[in-house]
C-alpha atoms as a PDB file:
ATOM      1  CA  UNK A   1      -3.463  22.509  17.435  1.00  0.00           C
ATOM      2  CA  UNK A   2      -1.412  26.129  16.923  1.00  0.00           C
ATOM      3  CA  UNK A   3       0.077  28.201  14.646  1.00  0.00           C
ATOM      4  CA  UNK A   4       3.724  27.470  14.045  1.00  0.00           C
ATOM      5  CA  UNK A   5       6.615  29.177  11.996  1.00  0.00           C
ATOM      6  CA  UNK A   6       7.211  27.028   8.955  1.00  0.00           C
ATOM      7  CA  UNK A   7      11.191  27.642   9.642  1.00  0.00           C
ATOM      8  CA  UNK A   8      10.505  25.850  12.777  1.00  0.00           C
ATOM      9  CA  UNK A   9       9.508  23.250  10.910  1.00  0.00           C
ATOM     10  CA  UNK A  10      11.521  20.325   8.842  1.00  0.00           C
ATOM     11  CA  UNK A  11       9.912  20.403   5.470  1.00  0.00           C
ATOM     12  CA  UNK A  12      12.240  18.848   3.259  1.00  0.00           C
ATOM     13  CA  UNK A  13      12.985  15.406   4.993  1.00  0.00           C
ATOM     14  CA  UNK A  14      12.200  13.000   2.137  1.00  0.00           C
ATOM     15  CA  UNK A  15      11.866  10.397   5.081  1.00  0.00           C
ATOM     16  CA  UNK A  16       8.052  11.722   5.974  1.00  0.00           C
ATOM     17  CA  UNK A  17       7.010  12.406   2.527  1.00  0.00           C
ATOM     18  CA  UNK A  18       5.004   9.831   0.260  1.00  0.00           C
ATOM     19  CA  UNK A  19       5.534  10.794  -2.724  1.00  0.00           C
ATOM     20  CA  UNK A  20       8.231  11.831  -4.535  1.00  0.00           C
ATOM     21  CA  UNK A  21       7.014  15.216  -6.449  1.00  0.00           C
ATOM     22  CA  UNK A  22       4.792  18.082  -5.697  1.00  0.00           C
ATOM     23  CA  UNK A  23       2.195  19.219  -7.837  1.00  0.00           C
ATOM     24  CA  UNK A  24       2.588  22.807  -8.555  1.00  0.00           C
ATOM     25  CA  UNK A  25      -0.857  22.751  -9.695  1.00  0.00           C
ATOM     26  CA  UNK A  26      -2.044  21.552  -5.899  1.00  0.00           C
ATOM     27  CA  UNK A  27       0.239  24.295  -4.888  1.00  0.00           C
ATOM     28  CA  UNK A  28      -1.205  27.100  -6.830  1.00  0.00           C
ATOM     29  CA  UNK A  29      -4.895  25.979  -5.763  1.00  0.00           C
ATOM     30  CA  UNK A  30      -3.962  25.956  -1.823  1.00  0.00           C
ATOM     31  CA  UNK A  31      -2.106  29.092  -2.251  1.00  0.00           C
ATOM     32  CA  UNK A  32      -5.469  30.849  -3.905  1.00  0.00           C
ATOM     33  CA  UNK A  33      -7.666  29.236  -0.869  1.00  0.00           C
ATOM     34  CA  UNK A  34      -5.617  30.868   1.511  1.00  0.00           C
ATOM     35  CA  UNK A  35      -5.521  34.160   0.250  1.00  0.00           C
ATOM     36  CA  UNK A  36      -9.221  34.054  -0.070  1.00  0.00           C
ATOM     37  CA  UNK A  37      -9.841  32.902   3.525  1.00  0.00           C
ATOM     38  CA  UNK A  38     -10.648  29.482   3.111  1.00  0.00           C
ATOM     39  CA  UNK A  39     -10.792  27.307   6.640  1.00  0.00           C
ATOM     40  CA  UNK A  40      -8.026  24.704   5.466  1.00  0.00           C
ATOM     41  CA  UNK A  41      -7.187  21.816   7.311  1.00  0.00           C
ATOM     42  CA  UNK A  42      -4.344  21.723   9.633  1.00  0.00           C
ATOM     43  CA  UNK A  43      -1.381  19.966   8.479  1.00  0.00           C
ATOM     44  CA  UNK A  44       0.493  17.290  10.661  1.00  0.00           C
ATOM     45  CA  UNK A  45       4.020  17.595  12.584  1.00  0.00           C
ATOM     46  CA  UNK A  46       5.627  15.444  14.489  1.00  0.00           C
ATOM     47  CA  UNK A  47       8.483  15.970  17.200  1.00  0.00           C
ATOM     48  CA  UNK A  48      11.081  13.228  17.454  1.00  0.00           C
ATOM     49  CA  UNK A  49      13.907  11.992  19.408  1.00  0.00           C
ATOM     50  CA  UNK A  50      16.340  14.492  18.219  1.00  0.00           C
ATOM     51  CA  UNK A  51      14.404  17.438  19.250  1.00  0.00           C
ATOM     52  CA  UNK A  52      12.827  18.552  15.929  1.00  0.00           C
ATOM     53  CA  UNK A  53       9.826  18.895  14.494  1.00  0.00           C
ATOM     54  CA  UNK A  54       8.860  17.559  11.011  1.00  0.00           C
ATOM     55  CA  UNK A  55       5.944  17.722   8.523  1.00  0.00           C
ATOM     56  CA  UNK A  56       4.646  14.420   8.340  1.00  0.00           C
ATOM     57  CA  UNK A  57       1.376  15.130   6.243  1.00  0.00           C
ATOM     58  CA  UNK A  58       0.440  18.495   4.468  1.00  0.00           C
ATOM     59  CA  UNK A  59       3.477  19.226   2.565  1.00  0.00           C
ATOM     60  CA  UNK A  60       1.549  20.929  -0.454  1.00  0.00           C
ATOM     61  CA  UNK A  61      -0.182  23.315   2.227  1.00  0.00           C
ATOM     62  CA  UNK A  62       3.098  23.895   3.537  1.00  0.00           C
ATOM     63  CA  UNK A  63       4.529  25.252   0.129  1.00  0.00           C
ATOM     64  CA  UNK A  64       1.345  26.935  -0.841  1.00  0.00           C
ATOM     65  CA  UNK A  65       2.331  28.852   2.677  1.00  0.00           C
ATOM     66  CA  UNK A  66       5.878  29.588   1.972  1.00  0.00           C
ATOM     67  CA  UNK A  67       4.859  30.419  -2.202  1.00  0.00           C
ATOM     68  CA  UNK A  68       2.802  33.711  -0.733  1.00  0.00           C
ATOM     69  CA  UNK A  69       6.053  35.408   1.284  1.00  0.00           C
ATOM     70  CA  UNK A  70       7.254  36.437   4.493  1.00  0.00           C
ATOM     71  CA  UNK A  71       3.686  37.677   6.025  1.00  0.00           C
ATOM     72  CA  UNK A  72       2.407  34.032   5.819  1.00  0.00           C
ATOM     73  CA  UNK A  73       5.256  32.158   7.195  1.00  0.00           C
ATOM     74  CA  UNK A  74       3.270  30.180   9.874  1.00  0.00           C
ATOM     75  CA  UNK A  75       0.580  27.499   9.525  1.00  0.00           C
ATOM     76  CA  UNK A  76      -1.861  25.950  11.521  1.00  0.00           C
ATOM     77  CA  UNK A  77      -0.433  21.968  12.401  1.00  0.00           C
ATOM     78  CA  UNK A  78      -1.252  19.469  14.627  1.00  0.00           C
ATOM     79  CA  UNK A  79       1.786  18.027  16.717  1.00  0.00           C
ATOM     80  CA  UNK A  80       1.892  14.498  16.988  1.00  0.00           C
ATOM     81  CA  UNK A  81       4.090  13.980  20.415  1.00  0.00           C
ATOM     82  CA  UNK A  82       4.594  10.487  20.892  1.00  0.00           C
ATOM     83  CA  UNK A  83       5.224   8.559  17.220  1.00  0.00           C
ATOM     84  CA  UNK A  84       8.454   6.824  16.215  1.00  0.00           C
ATOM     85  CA  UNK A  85      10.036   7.361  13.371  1.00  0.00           C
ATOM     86  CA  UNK A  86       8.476   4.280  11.895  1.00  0.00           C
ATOM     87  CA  UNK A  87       5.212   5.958  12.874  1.00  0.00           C
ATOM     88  CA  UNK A  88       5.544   9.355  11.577  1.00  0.00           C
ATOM     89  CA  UNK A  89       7.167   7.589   8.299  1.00  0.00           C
ATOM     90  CA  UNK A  90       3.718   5.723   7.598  1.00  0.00           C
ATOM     91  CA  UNK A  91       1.149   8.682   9.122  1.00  0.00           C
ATOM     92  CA  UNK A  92       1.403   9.818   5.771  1.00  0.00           C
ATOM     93  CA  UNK A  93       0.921   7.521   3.367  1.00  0.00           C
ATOM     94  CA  UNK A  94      -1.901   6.914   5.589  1.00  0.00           C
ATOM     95  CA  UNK A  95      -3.603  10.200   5.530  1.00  0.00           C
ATOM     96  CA  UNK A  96      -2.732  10.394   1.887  1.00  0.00           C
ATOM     97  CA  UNK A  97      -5.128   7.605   1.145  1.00  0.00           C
ATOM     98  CA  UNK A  98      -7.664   9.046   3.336  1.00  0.00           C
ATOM     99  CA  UNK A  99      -8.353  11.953   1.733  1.00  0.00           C
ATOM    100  CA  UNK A 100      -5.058  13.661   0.218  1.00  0.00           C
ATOM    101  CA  UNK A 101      -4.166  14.247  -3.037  1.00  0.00           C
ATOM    102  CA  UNK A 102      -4.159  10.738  -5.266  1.00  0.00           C
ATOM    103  CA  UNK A 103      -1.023   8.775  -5.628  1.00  0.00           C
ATOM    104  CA  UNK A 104      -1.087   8.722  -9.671  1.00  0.00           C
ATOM    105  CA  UNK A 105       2.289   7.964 -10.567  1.00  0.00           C
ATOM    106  CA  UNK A 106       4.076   4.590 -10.444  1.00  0.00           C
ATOM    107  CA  UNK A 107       6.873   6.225  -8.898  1.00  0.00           C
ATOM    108  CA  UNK A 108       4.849   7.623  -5.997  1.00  0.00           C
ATOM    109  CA  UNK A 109       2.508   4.640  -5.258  1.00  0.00           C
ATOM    110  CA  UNK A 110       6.132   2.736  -5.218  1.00  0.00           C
ATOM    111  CA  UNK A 111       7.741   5.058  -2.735  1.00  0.00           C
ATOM    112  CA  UNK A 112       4.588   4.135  -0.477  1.00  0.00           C
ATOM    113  CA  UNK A 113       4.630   0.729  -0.848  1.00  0.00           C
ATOM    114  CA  UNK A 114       8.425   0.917   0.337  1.00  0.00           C
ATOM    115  CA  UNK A 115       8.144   3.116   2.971  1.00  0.00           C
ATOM    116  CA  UNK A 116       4.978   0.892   3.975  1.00  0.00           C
ATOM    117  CA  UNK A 117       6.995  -2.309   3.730  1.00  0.00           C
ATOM    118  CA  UNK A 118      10.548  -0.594   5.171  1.00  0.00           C
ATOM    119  CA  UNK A 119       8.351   0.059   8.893  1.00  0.00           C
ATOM    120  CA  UNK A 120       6.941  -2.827   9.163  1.00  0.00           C
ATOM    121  CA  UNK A 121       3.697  -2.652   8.331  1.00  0.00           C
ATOM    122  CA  UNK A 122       3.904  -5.798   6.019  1.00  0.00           C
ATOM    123  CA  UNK A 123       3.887  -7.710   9.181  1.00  0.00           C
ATOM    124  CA  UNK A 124       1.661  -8.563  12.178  1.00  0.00           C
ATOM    125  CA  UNK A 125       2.883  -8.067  15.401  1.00  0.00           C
ATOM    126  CA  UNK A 126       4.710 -11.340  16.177  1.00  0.00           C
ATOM    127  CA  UNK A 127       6.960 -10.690  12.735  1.00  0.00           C
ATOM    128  CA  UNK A 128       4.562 -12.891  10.219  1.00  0.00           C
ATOM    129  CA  UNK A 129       4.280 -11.614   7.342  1.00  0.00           C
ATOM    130  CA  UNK A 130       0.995 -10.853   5.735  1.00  0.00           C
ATOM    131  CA  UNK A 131      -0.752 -12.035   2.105  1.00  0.00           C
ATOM    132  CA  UNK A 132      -0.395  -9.687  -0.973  1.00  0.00           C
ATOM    133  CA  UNK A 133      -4.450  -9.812  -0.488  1.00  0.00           C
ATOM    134  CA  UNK A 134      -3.922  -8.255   3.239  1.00  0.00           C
ATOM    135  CA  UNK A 135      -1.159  -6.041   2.224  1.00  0.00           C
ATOM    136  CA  UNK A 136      -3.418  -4.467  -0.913  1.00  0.00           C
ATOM    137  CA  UNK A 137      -6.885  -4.325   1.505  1.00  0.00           C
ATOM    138  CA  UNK A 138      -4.208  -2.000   3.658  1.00  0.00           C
ATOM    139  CA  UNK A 139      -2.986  -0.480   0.586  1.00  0.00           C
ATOM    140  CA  UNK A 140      -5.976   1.244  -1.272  1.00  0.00           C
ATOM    141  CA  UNK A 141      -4.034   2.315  -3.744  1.00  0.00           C
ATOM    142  CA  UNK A 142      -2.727  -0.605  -5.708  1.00  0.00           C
ATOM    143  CA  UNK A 143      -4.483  -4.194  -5.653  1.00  0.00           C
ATOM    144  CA  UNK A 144      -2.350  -7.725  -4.875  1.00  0.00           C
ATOM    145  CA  UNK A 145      -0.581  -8.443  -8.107  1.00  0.00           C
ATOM    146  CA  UNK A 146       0.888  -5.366  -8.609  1.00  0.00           C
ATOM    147  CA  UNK A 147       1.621  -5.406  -4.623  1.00  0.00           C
ATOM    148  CA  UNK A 148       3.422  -9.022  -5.293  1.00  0.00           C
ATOM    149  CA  UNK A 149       5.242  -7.411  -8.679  1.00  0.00           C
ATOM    150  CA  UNK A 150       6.566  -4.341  -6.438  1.00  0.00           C
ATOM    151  CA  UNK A 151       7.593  -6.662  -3.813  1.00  0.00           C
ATOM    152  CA  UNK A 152       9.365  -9.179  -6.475  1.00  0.00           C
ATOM    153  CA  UNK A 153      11.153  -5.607  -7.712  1.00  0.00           C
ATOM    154  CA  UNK A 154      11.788  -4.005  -4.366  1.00  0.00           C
ATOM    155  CA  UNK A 155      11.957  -6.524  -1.812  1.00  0.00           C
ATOM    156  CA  UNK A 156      12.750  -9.847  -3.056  1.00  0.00           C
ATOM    157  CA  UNK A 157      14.214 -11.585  -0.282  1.00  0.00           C
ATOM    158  CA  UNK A 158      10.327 -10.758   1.739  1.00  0.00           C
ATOM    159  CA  UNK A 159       9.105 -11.790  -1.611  1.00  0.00           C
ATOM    160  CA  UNK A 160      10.516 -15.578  -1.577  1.00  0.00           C
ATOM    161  CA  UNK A 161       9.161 -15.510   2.090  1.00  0.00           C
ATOM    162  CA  UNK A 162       6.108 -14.805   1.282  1.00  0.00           C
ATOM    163  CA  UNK A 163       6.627 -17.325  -1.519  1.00  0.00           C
ATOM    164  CA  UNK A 164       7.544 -19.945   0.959  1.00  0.00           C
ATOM    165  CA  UNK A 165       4.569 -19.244   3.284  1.00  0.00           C
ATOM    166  CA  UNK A 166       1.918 -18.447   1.119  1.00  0.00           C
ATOM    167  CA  UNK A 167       2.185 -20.154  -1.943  1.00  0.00           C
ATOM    168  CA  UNK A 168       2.374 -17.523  -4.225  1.00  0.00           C
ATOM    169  CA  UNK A 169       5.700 -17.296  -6.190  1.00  0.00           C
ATOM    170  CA  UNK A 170       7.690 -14.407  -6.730  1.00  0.00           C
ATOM    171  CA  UNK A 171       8.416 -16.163  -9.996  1.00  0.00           C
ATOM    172  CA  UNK A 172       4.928 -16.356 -11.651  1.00  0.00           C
ATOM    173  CA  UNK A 173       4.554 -12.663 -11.061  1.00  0.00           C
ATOM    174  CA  UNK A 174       7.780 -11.918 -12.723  1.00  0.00           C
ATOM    175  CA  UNK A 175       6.883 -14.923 -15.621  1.00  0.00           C
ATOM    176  CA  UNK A 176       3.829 -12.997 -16.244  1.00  0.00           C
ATOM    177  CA  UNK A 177       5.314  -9.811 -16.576  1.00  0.00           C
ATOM    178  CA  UNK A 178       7.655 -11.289 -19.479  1.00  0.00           C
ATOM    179  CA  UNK A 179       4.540 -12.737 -21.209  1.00  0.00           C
ATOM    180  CA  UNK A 180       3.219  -9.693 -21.135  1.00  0.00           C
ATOM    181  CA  UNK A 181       5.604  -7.485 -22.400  1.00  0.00           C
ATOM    182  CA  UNK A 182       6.479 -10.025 -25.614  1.00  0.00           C
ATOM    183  CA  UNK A 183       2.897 -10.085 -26.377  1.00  0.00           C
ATOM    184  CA  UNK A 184       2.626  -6.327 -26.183  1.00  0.00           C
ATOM    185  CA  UNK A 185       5.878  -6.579 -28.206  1.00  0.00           C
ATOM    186  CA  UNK A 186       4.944  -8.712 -30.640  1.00  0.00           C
ATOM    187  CA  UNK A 187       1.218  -8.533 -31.276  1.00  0.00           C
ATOM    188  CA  UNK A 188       1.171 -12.533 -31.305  1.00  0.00           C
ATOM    189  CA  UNK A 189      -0.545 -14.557 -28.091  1.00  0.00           C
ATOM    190  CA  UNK A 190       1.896 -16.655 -26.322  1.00  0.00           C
ATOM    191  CA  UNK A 191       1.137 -20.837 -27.079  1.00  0.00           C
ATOM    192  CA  UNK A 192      -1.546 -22.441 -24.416  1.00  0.00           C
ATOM    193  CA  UNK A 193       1.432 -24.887 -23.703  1.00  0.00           C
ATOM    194  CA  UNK A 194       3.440 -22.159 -22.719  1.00  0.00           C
ATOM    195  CA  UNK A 195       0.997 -20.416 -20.628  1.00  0.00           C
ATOM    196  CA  UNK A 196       1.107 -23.793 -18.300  1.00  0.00           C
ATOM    197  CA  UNK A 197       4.491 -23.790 -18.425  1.00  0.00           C
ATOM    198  CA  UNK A 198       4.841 -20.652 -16.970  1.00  0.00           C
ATOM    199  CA  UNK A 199       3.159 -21.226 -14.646  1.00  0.00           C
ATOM    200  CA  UNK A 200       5.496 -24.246 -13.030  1.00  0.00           C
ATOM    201  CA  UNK A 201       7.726 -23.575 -10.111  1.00  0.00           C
ATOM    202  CA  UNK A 202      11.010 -21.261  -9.724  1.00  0.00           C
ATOM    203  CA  UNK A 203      13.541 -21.226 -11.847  1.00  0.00           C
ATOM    204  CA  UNK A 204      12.390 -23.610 -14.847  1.00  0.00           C
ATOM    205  CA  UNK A 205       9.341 -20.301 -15.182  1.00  0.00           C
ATOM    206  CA  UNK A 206      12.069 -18.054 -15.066  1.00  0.00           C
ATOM    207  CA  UNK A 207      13.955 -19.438 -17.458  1.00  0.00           C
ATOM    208  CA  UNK A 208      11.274 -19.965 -19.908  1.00  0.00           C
ATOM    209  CA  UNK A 209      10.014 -16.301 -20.003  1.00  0.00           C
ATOM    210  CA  UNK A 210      13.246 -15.130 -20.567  1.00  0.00           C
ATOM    211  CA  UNK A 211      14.369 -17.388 -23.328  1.00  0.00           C
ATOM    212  CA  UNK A 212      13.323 -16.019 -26.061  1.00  0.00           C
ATOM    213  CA  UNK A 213      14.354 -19.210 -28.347  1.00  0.00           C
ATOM    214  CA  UNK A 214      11.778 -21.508 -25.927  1.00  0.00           C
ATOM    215  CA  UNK A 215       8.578 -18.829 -26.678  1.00  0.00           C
ATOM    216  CA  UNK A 216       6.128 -20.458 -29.296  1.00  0.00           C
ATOM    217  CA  UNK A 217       3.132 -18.187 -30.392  1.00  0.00           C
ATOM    218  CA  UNK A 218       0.067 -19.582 -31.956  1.00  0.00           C
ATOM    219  CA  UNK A 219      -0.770 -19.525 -35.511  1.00  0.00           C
ATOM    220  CA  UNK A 220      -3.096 -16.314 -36.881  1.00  0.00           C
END
């Protein structure tokens, strides 16, 4: 742990960062603690195999540094030596649901689900995957349906794996998303019958959801 110059340092690299705005709020609130002397933590760098070093968690520290000019170019980091990329990718979704800043948007919490699923991390050491359940007790941030809808959206071809191995169909998810969204459209409950049908296997689910001449409501 050191002081570094924050040109030395790769801010930018949308690889290493878990969300996909900064709050300028967050920014403003840092920048006052500073300037009033506040002990703030260090924020997290890592140096990789090309020779550079990159912010991997602390990114809103980092521009409440460079907000307040030249004299406070440098910030106090923690160099992380020996991570992959895959590592340094994940360190901060990681710290993020530790004790960072919330991941409130559905745009953010799906950029860390991706980057979470694009290193590996949806899988156990001898490539199985794991359950939505396992993946979401991992995941603090979202629970295991809307894990299994992202994965439907993002990943399908892991999602009919997980499908396959688990029992838990990509296509229900994506049946009760449809039921959903024509209720909410509608105002009318979708028919009991059709509630079990939607529930049936693969394609004949799909089909139904999306058919709009096959939906049957009950009587008000």
């Amino acid at each position: 742990r050191r002081l570094y110059l924050l040109e030395d340092i790769q801010i930018d690299e949308p690889r290493f960062q878990s969300r996909n705005d900064i709050s300028g709020e967050a920014v403003e609130t840092y920048a006052q603690s500073y300037e009033n002397g506040a002990d703030m933590p260090p924020v997290d760098i890592a140096l990789l195999d090309d020779g550079r070093l990159y912010l991997i968690d602390g990114f809103h520290r980092c521009r409440a540094r460079m907000r307040m000019g030249a004299a406070w170019g440098f910030i106090d980091a923690v160099l992380h030596k020996n991570l992959s990329e895959a590592d340094a990718r994940f360190f901060s979704i990681k710290e993020n649901m530790k004790n960072g800043l919330p991941l409130r948007s559905r745009r953010d919490r799906e950029k860390a689900f991706a980057i979470y699923v694009e290193t590996g991390r949806c899988r156990y050491p001898n490539g199985m995957l794991k359950s939505y359940r396992e993946i979401a007790e991992e995941l603090t941030f979202l629970g295991k349906d809307t894990a299994r809808r992202y994965m439907s959206s993002l990943f399908p071809e892991i999602a009919r794996q997980l499908s396959n191995r688990y029992g838990e169909p990509e296509a229900e998810a994506a049946a009760d998303e449809n039921r959903r969204s024509e209720v909410k459209r509608t105002g009318r409950p979708v028919a009991p019958s059709l509630l079990k049908s939607l529930k049936r296997t693969g394609e004949r689910a799909a089909a139904i959801a999306t058919d709009e001449s096959a939906l049957l409501y009950e009587r008000q």
